[in-house]
C-alpha atoms as a PDB file:
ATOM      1  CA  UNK A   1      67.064 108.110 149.117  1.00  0.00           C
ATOM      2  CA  UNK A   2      64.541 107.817 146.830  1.00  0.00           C
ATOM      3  CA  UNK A   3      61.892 111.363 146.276  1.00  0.00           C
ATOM      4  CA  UNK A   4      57.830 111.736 145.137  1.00  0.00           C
ATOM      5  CA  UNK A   5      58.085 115.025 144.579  1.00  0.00           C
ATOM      6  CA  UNK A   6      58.507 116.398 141.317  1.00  0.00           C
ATOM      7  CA  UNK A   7      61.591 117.693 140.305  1.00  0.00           C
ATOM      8  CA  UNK A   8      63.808 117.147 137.313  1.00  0.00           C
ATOM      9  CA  UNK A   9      67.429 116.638 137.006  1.00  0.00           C
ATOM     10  CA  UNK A  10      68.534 117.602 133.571  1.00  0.00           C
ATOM     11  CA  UNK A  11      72.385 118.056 132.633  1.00  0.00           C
ATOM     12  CA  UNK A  12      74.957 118.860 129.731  1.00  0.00           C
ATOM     13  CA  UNK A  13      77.491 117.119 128.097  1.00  0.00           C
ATOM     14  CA  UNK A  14      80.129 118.495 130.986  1.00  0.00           C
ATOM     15  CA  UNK A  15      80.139 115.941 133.493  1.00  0.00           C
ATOM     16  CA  UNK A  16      77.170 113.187 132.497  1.00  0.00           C
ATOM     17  CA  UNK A  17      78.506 110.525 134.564  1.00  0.00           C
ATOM     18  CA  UNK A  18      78.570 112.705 137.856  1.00  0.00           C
ATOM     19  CA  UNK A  19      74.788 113.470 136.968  1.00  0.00           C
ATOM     20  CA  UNK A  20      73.424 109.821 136.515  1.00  0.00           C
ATOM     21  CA  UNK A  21      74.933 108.844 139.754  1.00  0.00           C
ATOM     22  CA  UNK A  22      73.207 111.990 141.813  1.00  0.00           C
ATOM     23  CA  UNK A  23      70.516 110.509 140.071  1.00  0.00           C
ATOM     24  CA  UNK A  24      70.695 107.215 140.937  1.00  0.00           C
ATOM     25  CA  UNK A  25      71.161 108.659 145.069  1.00  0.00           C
ATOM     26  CA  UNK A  26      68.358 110.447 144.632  1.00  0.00           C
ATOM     27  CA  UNK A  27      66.075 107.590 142.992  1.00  0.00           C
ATOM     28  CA  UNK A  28      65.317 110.115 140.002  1.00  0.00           C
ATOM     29  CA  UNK A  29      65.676 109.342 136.138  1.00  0.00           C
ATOM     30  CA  UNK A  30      67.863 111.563 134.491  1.00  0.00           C
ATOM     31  CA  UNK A  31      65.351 114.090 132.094  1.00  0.00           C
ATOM     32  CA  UNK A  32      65.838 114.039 128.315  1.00  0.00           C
ATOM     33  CA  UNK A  33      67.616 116.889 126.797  1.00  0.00           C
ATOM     34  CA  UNK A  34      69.486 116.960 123.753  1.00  0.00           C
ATOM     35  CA  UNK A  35      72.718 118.900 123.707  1.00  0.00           C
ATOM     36  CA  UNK A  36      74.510 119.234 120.296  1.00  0.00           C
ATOM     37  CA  UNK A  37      76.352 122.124 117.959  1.00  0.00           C
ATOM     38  CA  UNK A  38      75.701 123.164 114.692  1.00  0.00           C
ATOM     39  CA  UNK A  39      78.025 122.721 112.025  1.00  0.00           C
ATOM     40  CA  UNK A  40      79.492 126.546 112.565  1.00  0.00           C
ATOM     41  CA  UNK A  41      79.977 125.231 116.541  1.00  0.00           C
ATOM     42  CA  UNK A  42      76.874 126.539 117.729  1.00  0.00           C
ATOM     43  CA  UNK A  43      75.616 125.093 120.636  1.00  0.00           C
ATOM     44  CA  UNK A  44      71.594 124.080 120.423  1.00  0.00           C
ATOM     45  CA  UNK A  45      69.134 122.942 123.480  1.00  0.00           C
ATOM     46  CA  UNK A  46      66.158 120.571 123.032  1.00  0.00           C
ATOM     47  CA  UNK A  47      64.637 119.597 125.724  1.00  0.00           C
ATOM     48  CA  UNK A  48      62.496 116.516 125.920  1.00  0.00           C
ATOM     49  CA  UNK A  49      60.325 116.617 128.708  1.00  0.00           C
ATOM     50  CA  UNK A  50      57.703 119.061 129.887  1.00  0.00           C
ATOM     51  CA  UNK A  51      59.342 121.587 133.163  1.00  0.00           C
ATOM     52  CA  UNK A  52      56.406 124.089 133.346  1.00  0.00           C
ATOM     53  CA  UNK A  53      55.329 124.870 136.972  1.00  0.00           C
ATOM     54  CA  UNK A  54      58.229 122.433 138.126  1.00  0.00           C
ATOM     55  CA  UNK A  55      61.667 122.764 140.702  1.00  0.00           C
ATOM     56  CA  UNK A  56      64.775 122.006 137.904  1.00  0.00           C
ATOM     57  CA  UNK A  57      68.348 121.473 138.035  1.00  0.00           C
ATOM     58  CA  UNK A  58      71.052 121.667 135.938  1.00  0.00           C
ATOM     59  CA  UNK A  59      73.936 119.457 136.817  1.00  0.00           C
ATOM     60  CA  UNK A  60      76.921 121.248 134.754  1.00  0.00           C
ATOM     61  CA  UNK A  61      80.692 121.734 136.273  1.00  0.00           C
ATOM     62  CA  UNK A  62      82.041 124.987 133.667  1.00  0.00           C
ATOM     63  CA  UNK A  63      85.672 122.957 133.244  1.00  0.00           C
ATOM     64  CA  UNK A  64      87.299 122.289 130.026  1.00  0.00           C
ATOM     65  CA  UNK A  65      86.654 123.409 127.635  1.00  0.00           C
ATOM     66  CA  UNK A  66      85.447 125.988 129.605  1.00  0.00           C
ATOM     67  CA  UNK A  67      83.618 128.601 126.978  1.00  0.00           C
ATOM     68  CA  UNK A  68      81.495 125.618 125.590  1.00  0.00           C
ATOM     69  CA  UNK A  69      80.335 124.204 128.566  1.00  0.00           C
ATOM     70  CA  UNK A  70      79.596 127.491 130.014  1.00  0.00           C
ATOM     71  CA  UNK A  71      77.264 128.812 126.929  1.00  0.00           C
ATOM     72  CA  UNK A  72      75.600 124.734 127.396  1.00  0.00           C
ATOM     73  CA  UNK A  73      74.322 126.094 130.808  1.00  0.00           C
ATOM     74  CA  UNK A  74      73.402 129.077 129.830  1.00  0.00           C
ATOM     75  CA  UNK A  75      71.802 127.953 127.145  1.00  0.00           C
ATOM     76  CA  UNK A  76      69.923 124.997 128.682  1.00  0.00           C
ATOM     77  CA  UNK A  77      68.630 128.087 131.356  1.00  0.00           C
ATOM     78  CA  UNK A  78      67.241 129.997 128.820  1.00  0.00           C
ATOM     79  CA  UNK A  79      65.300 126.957 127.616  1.00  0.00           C
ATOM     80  CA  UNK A  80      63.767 126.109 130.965  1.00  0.00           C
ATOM     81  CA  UNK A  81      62.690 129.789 131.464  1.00  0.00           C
ATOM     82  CA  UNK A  82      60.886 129.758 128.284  1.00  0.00           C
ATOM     83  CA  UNK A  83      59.569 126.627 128.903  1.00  0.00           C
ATOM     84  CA  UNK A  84      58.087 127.910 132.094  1.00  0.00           C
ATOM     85  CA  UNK A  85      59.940 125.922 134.838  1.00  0.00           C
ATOM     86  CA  UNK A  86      59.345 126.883 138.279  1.00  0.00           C
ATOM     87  CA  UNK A  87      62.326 127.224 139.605  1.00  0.00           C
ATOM     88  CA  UNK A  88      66.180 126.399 137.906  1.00  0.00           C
ATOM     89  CA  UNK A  89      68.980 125.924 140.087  1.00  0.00           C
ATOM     90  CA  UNK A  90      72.259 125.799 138.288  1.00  0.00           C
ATOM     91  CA  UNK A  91      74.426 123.194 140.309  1.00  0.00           C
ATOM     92  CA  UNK A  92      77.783 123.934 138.822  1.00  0.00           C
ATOM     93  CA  UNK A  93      80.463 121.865 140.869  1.00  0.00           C
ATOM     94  CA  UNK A  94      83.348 123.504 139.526  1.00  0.00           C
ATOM     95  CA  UNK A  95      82.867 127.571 138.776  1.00  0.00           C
ATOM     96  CA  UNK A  96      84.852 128.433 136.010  1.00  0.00           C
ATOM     97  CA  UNK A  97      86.624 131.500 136.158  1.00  0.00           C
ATOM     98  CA  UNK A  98      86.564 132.039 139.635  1.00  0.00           C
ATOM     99  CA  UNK A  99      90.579 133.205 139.915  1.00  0.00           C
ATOM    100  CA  UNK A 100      89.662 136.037 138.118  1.00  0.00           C
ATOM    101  CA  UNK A 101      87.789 137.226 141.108  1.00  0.00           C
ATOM    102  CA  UNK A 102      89.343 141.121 141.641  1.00  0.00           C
ATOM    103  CA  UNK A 103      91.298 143.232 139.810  1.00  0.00           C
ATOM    104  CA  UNK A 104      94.876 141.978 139.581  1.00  0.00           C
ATOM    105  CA  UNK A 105      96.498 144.535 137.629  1.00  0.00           C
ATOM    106  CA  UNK A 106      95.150 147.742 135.565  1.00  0.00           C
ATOM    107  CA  UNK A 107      92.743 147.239 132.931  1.00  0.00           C
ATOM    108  CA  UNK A 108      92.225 143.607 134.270  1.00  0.00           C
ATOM    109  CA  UNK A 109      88.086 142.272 134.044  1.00  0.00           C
ATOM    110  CA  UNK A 110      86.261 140.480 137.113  1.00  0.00           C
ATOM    111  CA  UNK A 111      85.268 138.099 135.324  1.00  0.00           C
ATOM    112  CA  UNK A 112      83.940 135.674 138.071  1.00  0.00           C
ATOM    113  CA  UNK A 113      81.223 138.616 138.543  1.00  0.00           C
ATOM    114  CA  UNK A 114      80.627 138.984 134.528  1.00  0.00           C
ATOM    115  CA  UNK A 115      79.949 134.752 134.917  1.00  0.00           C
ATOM    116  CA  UNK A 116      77.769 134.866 137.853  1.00  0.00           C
ATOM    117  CA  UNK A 117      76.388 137.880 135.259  1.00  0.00           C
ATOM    118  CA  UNK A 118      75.642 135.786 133.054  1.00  0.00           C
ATOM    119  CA  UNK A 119      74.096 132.845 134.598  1.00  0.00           C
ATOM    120  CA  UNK A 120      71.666 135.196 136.375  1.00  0.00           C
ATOM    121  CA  UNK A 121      70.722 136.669 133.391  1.00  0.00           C
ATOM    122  CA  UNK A 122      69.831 133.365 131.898  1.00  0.00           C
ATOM    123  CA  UNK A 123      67.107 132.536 134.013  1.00  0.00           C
ATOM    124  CA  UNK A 124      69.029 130.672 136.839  1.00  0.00           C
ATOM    125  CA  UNK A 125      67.126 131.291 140.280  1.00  0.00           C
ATOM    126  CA  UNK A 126      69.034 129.737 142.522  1.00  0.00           C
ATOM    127  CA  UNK A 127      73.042 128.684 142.377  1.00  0.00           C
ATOM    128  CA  UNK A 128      74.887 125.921 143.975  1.00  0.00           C
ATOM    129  CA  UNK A 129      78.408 125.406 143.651  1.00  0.00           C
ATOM    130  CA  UNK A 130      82.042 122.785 145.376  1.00  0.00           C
ATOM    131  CA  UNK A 131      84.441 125.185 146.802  1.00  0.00           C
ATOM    132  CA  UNK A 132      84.440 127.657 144.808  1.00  0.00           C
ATOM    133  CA  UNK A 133      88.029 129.702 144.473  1.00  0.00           C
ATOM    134  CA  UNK A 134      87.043 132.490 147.094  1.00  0.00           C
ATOM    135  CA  UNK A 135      84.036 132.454 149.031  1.00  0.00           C
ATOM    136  CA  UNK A 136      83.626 136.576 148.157  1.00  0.00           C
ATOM    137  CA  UNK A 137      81.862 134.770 145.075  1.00  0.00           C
ATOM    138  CA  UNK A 138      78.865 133.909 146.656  1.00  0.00           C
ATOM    139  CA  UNK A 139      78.504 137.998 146.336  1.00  0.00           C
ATOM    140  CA  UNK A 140      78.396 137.973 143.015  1.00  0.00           C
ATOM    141  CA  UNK A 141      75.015 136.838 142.984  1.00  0.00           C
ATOM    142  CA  UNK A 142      71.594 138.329 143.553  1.00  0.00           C
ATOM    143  CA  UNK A 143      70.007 135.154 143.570  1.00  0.00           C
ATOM    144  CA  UNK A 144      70.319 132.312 146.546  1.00  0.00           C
ATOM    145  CA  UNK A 145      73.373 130.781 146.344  1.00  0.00           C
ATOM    146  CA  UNK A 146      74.470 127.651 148.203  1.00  0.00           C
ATOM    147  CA  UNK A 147      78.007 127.020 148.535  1.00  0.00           C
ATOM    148  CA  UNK A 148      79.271 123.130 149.578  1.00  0.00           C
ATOM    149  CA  UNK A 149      82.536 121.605 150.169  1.00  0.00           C
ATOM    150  CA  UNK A 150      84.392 118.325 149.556  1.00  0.00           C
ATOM    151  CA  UNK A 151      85.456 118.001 153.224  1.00  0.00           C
ATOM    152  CA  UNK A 152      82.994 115.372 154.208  1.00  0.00           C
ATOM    153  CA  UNK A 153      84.196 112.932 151.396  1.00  0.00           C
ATOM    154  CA  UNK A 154      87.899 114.059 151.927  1.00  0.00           C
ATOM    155  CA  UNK A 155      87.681 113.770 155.834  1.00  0.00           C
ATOM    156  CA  UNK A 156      86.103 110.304 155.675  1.00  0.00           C
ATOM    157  CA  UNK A 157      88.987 109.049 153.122  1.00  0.00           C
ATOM    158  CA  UNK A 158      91.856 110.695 155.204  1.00  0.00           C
ATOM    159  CA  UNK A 159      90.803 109.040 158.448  1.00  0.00           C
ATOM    160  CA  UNK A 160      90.493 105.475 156.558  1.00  0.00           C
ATOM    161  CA  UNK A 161      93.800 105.998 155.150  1.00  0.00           C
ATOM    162  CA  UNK A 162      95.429 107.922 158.148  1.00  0.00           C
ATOM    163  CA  UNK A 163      93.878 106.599 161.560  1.00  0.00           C
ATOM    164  CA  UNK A 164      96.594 107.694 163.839  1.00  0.00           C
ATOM    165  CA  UNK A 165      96.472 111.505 163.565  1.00  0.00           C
ATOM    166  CA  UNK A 166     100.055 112.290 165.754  1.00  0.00           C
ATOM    167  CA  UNK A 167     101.959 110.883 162.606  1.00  0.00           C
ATOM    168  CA  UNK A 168      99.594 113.408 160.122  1.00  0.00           C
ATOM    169  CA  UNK A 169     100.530 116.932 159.663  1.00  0.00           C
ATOM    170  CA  UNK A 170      97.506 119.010 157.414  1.00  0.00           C
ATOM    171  CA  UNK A 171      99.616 121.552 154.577  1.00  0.00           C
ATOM    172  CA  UNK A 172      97.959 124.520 153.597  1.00  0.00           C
ATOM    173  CA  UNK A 173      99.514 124.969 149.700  1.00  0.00           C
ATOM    174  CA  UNK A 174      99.532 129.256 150.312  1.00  0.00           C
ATOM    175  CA  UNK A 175      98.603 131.827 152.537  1.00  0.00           C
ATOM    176  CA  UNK A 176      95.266 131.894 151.257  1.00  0.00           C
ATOM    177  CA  UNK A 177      94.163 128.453 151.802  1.00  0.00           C
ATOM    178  CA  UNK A 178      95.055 128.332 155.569  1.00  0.00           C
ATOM    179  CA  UNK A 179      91.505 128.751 156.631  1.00  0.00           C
ATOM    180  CA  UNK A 180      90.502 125.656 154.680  1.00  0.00           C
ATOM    181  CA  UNK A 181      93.596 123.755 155.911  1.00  0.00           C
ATOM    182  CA  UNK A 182      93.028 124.997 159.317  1.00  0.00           C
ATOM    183  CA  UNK A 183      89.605 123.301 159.102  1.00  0.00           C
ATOM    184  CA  UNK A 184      90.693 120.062 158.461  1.00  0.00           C
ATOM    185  CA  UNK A 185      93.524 120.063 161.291  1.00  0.00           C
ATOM    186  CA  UNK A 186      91.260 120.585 163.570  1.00  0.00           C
ATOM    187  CA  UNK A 187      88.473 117.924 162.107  1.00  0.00           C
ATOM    188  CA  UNK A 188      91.107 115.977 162.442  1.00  0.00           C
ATOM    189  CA  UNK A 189      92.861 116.888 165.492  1.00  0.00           C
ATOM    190  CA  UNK A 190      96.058 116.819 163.886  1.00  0.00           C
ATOM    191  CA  UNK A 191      99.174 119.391 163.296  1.00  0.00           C
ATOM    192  CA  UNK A 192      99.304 122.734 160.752  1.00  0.00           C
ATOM    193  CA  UNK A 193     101.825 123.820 158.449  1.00  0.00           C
ATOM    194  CA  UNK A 194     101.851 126.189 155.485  1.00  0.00           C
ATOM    195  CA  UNK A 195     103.547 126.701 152.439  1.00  0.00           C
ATOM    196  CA  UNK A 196     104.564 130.318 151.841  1.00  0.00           C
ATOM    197  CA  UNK A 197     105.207 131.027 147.771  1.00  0.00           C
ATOM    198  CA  UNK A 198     105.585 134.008 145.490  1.00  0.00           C
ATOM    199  CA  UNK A 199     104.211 133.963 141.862  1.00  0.00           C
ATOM    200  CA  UNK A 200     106.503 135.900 139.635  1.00  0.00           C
ATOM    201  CA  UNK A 201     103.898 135.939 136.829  1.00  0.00           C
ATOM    202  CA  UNK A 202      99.982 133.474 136.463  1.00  0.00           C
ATOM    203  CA  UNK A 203     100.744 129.831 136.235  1.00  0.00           C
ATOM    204  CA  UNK A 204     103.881 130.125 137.906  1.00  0.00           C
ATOM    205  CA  UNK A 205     104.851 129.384 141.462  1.00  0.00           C
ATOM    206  CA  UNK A 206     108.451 129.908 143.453  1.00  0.00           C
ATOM    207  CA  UNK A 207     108.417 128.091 146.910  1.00  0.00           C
ATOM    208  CA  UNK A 208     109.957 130.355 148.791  1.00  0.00           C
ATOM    209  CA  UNK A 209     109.416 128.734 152.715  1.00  0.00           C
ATOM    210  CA  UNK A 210     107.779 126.281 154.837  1.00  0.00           C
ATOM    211  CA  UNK A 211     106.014 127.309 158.351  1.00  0.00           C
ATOM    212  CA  UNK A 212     105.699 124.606 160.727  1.00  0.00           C
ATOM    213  CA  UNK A 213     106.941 121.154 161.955  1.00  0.00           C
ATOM    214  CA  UNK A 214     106.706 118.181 159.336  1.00  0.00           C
ATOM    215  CA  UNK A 215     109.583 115.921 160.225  1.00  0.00           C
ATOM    216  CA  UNK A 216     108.859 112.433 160.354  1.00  0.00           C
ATOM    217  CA  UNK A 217     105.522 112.974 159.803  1.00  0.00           C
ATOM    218  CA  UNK A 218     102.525 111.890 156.783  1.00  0.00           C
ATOM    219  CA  UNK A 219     102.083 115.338 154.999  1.00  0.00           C
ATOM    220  CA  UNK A 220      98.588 116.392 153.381  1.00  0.00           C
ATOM    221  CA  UNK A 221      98.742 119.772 151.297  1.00  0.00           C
ATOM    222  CA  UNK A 222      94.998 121.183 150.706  1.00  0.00           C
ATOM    223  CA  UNK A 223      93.742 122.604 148.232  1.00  0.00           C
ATOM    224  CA  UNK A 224      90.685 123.624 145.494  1.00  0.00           C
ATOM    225  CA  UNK A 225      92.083 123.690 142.566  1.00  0.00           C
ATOM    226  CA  UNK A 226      95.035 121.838 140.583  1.00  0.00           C
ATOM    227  CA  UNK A 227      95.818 123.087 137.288  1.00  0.00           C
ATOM    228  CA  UNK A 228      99.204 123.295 136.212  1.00  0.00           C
ATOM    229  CA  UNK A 229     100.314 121.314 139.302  1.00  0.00           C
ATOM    230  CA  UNK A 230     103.060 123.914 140.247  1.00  0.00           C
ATOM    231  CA  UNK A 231     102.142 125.011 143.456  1.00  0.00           C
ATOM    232  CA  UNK A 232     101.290 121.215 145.036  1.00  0.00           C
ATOM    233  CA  UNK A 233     104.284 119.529 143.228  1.00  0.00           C
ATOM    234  CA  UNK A 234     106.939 122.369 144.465  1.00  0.00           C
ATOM    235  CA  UNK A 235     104.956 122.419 147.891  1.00  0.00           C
ATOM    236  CA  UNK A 236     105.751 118.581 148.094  1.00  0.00           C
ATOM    237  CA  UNK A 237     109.681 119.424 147.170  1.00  0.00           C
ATOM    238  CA  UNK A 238     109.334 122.034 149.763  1.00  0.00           C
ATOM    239  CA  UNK A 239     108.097 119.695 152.027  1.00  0.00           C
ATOM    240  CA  UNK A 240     110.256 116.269 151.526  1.00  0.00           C
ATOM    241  CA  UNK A 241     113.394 118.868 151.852  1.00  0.00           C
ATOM    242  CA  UNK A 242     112.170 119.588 155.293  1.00  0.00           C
ATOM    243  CA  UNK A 243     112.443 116.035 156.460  1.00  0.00           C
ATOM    244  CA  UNK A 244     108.613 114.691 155.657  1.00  0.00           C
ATOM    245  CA  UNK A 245     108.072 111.173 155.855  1.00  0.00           C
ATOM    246  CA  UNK A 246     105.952 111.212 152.662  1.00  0.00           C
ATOM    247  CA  UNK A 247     103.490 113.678 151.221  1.00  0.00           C
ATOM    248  CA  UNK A 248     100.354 113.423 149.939  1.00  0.00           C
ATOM    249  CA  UNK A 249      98.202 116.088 148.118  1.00  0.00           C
ATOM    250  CA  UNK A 250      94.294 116.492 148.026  1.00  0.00           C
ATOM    251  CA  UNK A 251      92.565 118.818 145.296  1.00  0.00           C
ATOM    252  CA  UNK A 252      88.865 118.968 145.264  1.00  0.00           C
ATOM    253  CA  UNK A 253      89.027 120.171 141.462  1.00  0.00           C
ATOM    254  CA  UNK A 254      91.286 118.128 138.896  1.00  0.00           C
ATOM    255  CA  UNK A 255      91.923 121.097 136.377  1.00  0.00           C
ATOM    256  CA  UNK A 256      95.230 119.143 135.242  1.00  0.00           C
ATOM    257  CA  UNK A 257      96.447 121.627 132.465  1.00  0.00           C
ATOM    258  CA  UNK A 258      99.289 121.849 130.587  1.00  0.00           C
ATOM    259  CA  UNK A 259     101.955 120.174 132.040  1.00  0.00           C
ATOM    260  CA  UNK A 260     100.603 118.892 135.264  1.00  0.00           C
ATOM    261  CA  UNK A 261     100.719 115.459 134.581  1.00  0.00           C
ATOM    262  CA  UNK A 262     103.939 115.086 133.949  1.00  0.00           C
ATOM    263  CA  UNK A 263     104.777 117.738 136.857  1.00  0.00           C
ATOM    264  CA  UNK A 264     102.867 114.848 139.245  1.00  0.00           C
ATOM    265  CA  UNK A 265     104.999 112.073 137.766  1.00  0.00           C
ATOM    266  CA  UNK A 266     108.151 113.674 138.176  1.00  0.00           C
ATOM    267  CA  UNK A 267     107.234 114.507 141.628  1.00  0.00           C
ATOM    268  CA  UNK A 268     107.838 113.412 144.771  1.00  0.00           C
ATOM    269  CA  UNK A 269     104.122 113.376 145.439  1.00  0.00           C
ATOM    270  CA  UNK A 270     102.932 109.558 146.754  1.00  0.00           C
ATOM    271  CA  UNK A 271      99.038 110.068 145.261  1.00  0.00           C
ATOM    272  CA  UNK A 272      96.618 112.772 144.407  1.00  0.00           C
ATOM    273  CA  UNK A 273      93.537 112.314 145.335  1.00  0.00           C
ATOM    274  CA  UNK A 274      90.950 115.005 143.710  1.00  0.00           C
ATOM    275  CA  UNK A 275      87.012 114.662 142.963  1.00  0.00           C
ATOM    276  CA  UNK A 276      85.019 114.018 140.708  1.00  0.00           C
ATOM    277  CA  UNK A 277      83.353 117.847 139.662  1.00  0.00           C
ATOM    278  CA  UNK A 278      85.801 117.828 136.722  1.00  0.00           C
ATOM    279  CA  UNK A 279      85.874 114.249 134.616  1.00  0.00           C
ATOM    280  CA  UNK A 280      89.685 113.112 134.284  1.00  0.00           C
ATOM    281  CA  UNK A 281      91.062 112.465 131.151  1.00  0.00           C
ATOM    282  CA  UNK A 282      91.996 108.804 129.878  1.00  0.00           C
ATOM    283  CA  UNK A 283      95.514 110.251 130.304  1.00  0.00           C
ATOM    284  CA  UNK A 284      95.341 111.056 133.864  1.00  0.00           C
ATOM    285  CA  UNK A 285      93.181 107.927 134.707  1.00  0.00           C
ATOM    286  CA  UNK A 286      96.310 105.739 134.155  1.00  0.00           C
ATOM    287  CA  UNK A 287      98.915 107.685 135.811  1.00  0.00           C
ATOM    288  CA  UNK A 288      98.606 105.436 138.910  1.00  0.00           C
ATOM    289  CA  UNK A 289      99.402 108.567 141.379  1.00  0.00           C
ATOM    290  CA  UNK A 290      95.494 110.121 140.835  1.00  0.00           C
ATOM    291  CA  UNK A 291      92.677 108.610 142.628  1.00  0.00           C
ATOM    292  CA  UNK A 292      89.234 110.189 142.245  1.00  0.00           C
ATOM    293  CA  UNK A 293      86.484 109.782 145.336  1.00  0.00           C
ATOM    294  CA  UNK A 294      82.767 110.828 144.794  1.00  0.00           C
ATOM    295  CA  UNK A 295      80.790 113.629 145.431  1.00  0.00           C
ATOM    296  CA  UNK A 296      77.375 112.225 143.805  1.00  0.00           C
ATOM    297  CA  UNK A 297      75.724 112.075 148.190  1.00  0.00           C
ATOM    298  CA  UNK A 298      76.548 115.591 148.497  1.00  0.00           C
ATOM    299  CA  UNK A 299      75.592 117.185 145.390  1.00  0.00           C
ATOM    300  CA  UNK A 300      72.119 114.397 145.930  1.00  0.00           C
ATOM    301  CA  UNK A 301      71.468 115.907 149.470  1.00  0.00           C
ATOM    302  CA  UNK A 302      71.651 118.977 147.998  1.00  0.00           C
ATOM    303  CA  UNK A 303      69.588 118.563 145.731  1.00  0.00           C
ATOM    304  CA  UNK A 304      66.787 117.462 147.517  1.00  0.00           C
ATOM    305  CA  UNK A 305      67.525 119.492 150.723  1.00  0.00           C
ATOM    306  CA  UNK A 306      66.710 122.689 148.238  1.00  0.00           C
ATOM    307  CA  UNK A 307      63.585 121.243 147.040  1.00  0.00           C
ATOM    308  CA  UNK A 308      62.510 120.594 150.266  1.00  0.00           C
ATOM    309  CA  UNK A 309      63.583 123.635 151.376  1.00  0.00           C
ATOM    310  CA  UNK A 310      65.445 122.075 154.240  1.00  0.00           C
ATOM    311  CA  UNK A 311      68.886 122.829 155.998  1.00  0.00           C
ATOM    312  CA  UNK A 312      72.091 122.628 153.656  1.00  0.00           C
ATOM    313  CA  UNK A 313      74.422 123.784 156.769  1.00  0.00           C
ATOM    314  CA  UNK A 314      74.050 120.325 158.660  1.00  0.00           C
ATOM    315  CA  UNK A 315      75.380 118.235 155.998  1.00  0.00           C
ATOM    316  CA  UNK A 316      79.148 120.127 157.036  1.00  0.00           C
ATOM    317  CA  UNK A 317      79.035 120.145 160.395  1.00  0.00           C
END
């Protein structure tokens, strides 16, 4: 839906091809910036068009490797405010750092707050951000945040795949997802279950029961974030031992660290289906169980909602 106003769309090197296709929605060019290290790994900002007086945004997910792309934003914020821009949103689709959102243990940082920190810090007026870990985020910032969700893409590809919803069963992956999970279920008018787990230590997950009814039936486990692949790949043990017909996982952000590839292909999992706020590997593109859908409409109607300083709430209901 193509835009006369004047805005700019500038990003990092983080996730380029998500940014040229909210781009291409929106009918915008993508502005020039050049993005490069020293030879000590230093990161340097040029940018190549003129911002002053103008609404900007900075398309740039904080994944791996995380401390790089993070000082890139940061960075490319500090640039705009000394270039004068009139206003720089920071649309990060995947928040880095946001499980370290409280104090696990003694002597532990928050450093979700010390990011959000950070960012403000920079010069960023305004944040936007995919489901981030814990909504409690959002209050991490003085500055307007705007928090959107993968739901619409994910709901429109699970009724496509899944049309009759009696043979569906939603799977919440823990405790703390069942609001999310609950969401869906009822989107979708379709059964709830939920995987109860203890971690014994981070990056480790024990399945330790299954609530709910999930025999004979198409199981979906939601969640944010895959990293390790743990808690989805156990959950879909879990959930095949309790007489599942198949099971199916969707992640809105494709961490995939360590050994999670091989944890999917070892797994009883049918196909992961994640977005695109994180760019997958070559690796993980040819695993034949990970399918990626888009997210380039909702971070474009974003976009351009803010600048017109219009509704974001309607594009979820």
């Amino acid at each position: 839906m193509p835009l006369n106003h004047d805005f700019k769309i500038f990003t990092g090197n983080s996730n380029k091809n998500l940014a040229i296709r909210v781009c291409q929605y929106l009918g915008k060019p993508l502005a020039k910036i050049n993005v490069t290290q020293f030879s000590d790994g230093e990161t340097n900002v040029e940018l190549g068009e003129n911002v002053r007086g103008l609404d900007v945004f900075i398309l740039q997910s904080t994944c791996p490797p995380v401390n790089n792309n993070l000082m890139e934003l940061l960075i490319i914020c500090d640039a705009l405010r000394r270039a004068s821009a009139g206003s720089i949103n920071a649309v990060i689709p995947y928040y880095g750092y946001a499980r370290q959102d409280r104090k696990v243990a003694p002597r532990t940082p928050i450093t979700a707050r010390l990011v959000a920190d950070l960012i403000e810090v920079a010069g960023a007026t305004r944040v936007v951000s995919m489901d981030m870990h814990v909504g409690q985020i959002q209050g991490f910032f003085n500055i307007p945040t705007d928090h959107i969700y993968a739901a619409p893409v994910f709901l429109e590809d699970i009724r496509q795949r899944f049309p009759n919803p009696s043979e569906l069963v939603i799977v919440s992956a823990d405790a703390g997802g069942v609001e999310r999970s609950r969401a869906y279920s009822k989107r979708l008018d379709c059964q709830l279950a939920i995987v109860d787990k203890r971690r014994p230590q981070a990056n480790a997950t024990e399945i330790m029961n299954l609530i709910g009814d999930v025999r004979g039936k198409d199981a979906l486990i939601i969640d944010d974030i895959i990293d390790t692949a743990g808690t989805i790949t156990l959950g879909a043990a879990a959930l095949k031992a309790n007489g599942a017909r198949r099971v199916f996982a969707y992640a809105v952000h494709p961490v995939l660290s360590g050994p999670a590839l091989d944890r999917i292909h070892d797994s009883c999992l049918e196909e992961l289906v994640v977005t695109d706020t994180i760019p997958l590997t070559e690796k993980a593109k040819t695993s034949g169980r990970i399918r990626t859908v888009s997210t380039e409409m909702l971070f474009g109607e974003a976009i351009a909602r803010i600048h017109r300083a219009e509704s974001l709430s309607s594009l979820f209901v």
